[in-house]
PDB file of N, CA and C in Angstrom:
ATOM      1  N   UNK A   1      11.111  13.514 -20.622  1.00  0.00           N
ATOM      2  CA  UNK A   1       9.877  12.770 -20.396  1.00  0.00           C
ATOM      3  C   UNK A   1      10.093  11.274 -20.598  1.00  0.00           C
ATOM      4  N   UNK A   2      10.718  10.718 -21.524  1.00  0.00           N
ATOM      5  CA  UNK A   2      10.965   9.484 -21.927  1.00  0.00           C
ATOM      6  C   UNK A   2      12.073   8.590 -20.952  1.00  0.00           C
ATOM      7  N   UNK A   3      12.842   9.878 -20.201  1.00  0.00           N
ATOM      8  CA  UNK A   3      13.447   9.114 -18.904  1.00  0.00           C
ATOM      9  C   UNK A   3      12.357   8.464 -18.143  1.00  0.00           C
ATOM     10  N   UNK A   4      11.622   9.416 -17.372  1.00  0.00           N
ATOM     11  CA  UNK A   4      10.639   9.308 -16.830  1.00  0.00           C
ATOM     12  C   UNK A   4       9.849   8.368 -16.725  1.00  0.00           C
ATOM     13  N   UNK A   5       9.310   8.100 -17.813  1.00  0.00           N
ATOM     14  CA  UNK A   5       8.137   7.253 -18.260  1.00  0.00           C
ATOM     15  C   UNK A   5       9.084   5.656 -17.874  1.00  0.00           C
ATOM     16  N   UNK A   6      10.422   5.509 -18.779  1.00  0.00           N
ATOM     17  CA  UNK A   6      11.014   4.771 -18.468  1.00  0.00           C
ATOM     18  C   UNK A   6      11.051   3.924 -17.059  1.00  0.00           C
ATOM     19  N   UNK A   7      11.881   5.181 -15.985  1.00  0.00           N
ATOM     20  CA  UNK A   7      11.748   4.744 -14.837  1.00  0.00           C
ATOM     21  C   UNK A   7      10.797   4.106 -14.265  1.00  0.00           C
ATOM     22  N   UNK A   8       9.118   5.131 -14.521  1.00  0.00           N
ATOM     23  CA  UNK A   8       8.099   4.063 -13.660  1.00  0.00           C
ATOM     24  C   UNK A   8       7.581   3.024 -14.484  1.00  0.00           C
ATOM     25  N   UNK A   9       8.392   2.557 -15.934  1.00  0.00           N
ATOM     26  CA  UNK A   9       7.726   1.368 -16.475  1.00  0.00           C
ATOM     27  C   UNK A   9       8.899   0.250 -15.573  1.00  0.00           C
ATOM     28  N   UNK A  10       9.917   0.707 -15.563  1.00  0.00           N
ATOM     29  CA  UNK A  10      11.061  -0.109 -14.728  1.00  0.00           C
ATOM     30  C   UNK A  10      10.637  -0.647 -13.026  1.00  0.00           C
ATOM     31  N   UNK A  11      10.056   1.005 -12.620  1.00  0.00           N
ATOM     32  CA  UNK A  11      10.044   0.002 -11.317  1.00  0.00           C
ATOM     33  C   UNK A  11       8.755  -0.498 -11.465  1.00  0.00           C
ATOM     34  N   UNK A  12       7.499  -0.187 -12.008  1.00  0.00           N
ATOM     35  CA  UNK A  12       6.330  -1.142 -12.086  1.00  0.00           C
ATOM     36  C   UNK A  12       6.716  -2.576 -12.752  1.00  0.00           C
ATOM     37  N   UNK A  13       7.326  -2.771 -13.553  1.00  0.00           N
ATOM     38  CA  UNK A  13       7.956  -4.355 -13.804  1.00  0.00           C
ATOM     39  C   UNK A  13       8.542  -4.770 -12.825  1.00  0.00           C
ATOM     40  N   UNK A  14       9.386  -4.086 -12.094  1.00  0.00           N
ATOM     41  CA  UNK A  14      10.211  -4.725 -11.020  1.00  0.00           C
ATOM     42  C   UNK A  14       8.840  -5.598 -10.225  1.00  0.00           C
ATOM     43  N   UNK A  15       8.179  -4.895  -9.594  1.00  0.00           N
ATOM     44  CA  UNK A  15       6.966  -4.726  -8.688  1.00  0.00           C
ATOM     45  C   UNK A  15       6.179  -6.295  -9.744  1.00  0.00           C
ATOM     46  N   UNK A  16       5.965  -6.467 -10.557  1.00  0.00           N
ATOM     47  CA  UNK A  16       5.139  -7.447 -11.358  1.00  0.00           C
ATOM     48  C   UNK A  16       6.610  -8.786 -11.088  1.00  0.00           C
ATOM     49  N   UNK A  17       7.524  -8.609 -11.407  1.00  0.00           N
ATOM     50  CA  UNK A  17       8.535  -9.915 -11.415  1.00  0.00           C
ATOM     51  C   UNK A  17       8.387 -10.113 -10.236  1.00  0.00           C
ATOM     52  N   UNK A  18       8.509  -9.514  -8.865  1.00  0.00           N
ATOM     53  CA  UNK A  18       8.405  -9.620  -7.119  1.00  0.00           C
ATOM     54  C   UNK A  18       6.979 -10.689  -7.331  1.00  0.00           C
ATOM     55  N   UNK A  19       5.844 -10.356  -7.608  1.00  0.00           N
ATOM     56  CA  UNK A  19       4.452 -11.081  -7.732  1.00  0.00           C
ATOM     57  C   UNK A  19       4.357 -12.189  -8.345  1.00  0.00           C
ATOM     58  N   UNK A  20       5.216 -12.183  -9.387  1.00  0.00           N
ATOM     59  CA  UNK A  20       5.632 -13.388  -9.941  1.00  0.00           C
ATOM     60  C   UNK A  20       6.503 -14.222  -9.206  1.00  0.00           C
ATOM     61  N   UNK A  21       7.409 -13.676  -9.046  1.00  0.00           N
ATOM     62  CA  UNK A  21       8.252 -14.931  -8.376  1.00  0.00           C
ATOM     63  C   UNK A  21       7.615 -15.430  -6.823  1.00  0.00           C
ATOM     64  N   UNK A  22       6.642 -14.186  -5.946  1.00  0.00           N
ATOM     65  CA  UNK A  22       5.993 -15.085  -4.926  1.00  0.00           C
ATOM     66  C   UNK A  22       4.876 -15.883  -5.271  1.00  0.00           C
ATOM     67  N   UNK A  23       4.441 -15.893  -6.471  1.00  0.00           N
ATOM     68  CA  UNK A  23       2.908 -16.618  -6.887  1.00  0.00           C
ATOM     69  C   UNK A  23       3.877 -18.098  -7.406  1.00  0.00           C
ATOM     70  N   UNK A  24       5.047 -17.802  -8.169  1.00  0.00           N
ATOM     71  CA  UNK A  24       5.448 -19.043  -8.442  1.00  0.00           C
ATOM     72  C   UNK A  24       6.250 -19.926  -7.091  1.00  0.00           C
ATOM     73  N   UNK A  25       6.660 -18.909  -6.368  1.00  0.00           N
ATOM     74  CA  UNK A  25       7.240 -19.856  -4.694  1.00  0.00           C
ATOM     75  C   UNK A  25       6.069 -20.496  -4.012  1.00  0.00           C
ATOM     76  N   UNK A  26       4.755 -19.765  -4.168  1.00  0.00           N
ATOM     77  CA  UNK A  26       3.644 -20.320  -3.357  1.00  0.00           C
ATOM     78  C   UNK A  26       3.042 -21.536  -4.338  1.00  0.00           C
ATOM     79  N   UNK A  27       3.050 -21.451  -5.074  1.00  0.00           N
ATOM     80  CA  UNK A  27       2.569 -22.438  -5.574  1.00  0.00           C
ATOM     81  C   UNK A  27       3.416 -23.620  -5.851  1.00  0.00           C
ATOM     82  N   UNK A  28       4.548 -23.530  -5.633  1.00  0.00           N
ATOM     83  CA  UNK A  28       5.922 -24.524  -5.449  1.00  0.00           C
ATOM     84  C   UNK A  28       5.223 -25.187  -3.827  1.00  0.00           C
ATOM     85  N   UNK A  29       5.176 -24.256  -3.038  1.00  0.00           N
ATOM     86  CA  UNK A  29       4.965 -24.656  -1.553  1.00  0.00           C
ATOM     87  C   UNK A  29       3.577 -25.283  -1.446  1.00  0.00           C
ATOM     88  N   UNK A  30       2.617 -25.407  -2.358  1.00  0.00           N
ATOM     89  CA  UNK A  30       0.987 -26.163  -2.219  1.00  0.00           C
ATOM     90  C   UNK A  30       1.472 -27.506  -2.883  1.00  0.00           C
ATOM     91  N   UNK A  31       2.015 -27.388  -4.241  1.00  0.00           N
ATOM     92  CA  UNK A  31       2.404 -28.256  -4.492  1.00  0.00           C
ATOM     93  C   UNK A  31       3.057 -29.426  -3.647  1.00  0.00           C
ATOM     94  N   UNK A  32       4.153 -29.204  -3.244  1.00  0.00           N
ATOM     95  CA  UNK A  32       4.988 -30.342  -2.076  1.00  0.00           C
ATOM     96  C   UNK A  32       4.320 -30.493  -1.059  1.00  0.00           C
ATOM     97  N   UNK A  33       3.288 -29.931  -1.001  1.00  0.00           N
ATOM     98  CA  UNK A  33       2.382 -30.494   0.309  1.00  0.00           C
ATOM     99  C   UNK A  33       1.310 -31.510  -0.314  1.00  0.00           C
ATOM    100  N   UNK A  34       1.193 -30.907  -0.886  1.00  0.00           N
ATOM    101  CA  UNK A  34      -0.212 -32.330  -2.184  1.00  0.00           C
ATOM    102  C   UNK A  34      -1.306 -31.863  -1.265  1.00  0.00           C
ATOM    103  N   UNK A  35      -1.962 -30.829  -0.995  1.00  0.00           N
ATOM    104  CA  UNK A  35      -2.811 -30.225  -0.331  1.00  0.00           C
ATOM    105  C   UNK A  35      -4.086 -30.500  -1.219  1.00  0.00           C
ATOM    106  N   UNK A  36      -4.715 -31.221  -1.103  1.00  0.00           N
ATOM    107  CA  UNK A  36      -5.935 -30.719  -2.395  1.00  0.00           C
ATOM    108  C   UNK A  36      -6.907 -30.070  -2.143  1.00  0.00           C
ATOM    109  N   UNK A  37      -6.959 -29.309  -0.975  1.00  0.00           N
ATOM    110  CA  UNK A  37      -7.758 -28.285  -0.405  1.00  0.00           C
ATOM    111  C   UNK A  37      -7.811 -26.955  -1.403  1.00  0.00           C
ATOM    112  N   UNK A  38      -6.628 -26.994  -1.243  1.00  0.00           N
ATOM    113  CA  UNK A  38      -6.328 -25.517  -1.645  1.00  0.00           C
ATOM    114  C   UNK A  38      -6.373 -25.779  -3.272  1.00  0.00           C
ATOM    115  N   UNK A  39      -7.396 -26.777  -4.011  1.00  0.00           N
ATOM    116  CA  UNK A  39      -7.249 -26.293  -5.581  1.00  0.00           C
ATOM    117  C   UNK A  39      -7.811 -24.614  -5.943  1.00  0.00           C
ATOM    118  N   UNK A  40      -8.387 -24.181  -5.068  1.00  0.00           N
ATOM    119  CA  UNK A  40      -8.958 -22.643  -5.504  1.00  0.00           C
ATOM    120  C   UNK A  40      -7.592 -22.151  -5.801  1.00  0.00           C
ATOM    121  N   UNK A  41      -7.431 -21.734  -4.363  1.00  0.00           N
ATOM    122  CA  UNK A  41      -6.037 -21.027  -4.054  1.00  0.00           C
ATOM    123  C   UNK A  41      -5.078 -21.456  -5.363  1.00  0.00           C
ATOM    124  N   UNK A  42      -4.707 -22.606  -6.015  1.00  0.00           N
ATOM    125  CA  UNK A  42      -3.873 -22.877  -6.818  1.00  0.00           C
ATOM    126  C   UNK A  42      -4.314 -22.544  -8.388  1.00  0.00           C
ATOM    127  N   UNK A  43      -5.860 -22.472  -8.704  1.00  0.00           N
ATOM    128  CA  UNK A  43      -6.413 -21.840  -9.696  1.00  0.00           C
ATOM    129  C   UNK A  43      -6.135 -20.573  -9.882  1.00  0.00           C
ATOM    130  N   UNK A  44      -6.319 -20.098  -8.851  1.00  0.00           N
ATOM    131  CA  UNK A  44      -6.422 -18.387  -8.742  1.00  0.00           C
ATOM    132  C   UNK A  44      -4.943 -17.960  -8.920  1.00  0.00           C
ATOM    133  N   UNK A  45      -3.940 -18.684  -7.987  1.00  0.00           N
ATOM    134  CA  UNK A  45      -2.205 -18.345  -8.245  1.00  0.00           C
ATOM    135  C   UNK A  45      -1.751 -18.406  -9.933  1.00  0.00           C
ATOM    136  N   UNK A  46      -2.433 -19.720 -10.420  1.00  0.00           N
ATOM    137  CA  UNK A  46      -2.319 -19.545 -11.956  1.00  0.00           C
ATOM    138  C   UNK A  46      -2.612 -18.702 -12.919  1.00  0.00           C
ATOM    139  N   UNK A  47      -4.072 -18.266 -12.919  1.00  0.00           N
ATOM    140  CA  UNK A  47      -4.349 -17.052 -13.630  1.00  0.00           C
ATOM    141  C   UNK A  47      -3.720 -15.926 -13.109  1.00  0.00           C
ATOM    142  N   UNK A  48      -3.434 -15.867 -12.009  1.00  0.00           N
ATOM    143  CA  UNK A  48      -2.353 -14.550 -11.870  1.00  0.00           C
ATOM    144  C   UNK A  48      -1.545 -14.930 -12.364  1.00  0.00           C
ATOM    145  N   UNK A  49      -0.489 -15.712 -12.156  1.00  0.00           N
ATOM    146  CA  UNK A  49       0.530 -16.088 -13.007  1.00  0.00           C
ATOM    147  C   UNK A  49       0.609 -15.703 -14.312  1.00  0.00           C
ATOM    148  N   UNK A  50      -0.098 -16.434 -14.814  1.00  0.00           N
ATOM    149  CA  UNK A  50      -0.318 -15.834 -16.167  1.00  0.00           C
ATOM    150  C   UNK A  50      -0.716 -14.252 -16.721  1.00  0.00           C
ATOM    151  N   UNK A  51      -1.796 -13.745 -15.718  1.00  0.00           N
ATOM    152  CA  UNK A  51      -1.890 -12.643 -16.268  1.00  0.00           C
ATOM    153  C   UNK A  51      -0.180 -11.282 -16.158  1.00  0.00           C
ATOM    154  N   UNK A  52       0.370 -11.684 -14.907  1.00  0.00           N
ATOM    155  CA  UNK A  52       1.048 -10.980 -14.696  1.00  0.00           C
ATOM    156  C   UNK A  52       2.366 -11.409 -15.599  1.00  0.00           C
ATOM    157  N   UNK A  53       2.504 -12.591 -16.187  1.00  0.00           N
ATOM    158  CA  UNK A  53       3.564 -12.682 -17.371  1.00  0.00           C
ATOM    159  C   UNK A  53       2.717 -11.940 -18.587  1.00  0.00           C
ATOM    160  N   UNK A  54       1.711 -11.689 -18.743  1.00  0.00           N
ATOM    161  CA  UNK A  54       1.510 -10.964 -19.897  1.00  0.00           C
ATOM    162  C   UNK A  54       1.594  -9.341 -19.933  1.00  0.00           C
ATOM    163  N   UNK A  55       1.794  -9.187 -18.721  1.00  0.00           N
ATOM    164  CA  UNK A  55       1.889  -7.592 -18.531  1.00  0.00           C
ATOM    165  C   UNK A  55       3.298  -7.122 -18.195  1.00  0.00           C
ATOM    166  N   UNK A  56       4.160  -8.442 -18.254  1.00  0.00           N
ATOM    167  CA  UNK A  56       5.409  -7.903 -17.788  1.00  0.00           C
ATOM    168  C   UNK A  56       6.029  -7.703 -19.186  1.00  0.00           C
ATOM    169  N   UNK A  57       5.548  -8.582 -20.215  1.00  0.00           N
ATOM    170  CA  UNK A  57       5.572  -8.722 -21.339  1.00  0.00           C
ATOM    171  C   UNK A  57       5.059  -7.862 -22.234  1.00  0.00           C
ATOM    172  N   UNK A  58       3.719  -6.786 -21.532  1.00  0.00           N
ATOM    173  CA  UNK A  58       3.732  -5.759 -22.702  1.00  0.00           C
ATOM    174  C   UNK A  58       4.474  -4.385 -21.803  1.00  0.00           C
ATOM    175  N   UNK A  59       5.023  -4.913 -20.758  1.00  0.00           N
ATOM    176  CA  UNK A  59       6.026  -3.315 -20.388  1.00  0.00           C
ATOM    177  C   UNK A  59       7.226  -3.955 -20.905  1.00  0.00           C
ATOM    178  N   UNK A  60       7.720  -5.083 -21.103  1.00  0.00           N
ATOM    179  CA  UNK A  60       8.891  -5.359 -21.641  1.00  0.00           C
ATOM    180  C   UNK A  60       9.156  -4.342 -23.554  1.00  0.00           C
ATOM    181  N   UNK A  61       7.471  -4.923 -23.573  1.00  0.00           N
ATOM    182  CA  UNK A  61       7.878  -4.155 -25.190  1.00  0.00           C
ATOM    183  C   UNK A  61       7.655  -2.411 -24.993  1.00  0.00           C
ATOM    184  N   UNK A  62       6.835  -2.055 -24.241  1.00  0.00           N
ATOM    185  CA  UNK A  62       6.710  -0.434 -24.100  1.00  0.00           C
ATOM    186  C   UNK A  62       8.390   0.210 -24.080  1.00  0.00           C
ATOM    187  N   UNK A  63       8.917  -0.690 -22.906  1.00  0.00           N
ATOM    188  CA  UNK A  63      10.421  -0.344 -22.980  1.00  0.00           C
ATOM    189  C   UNK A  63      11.209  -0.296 -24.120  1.00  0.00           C
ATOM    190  N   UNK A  64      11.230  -0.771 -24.709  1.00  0.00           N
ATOM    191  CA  UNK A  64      11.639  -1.781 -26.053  1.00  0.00           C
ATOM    192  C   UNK A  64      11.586  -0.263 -27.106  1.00  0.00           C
ATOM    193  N   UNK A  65      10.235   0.175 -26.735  1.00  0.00           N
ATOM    194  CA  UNK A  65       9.761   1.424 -27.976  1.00  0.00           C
ATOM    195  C   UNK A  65      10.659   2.385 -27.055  1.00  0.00           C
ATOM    196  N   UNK A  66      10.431   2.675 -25.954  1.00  0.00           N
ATOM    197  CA  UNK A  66      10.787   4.097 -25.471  1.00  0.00           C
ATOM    198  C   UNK A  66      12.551   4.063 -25.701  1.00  0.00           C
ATOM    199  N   UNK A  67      13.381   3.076 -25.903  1.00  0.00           N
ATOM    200  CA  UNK A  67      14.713   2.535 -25.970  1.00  0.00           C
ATOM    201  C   UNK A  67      14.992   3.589 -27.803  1.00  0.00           C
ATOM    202  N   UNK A  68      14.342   2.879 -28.212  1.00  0.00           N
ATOM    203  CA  UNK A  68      13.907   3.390 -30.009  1.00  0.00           C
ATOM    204  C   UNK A  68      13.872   4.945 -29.916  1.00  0.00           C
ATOM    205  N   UNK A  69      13.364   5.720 -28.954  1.00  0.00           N
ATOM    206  CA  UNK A  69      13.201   6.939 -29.416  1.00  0.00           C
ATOM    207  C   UNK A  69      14.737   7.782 -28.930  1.00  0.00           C
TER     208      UNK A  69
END
């Protein structure tokens, strides 16, 4: 079971770092344009940002425990 669980905490992180790294490329790409249209769009990329470093961060530690057993 603890394989298991493992695996889909592995590929669901994978899947969260992919979201991350396109929320941080897109917002690289608003940036160098100096768009100031798009401040929503760049609000909204942030709080994802953020939320999705905090969740990669509590499967980082779930892993962390299931490693322990």
């Amino acid at each position: 079971m603890a394989v298991e669980d493992a695996i889909s905490l592995t590929k669901a992180r994978s899947m969260l770092i992919i979201l991350l790294a396109t929320c941080d490329q897109t917002l690289l790409a608003i940036d160098a344009t100096a768009d100031v249209l798009d401040s929503d769009l760049r609000h909204d990329l942030n709080a994802m940002t953020e939320r999705t470093r905090r969740e990669v961060e509590a499967l980082d530690e779930k892993l962390r425990e299931l490693r322990t057993i």
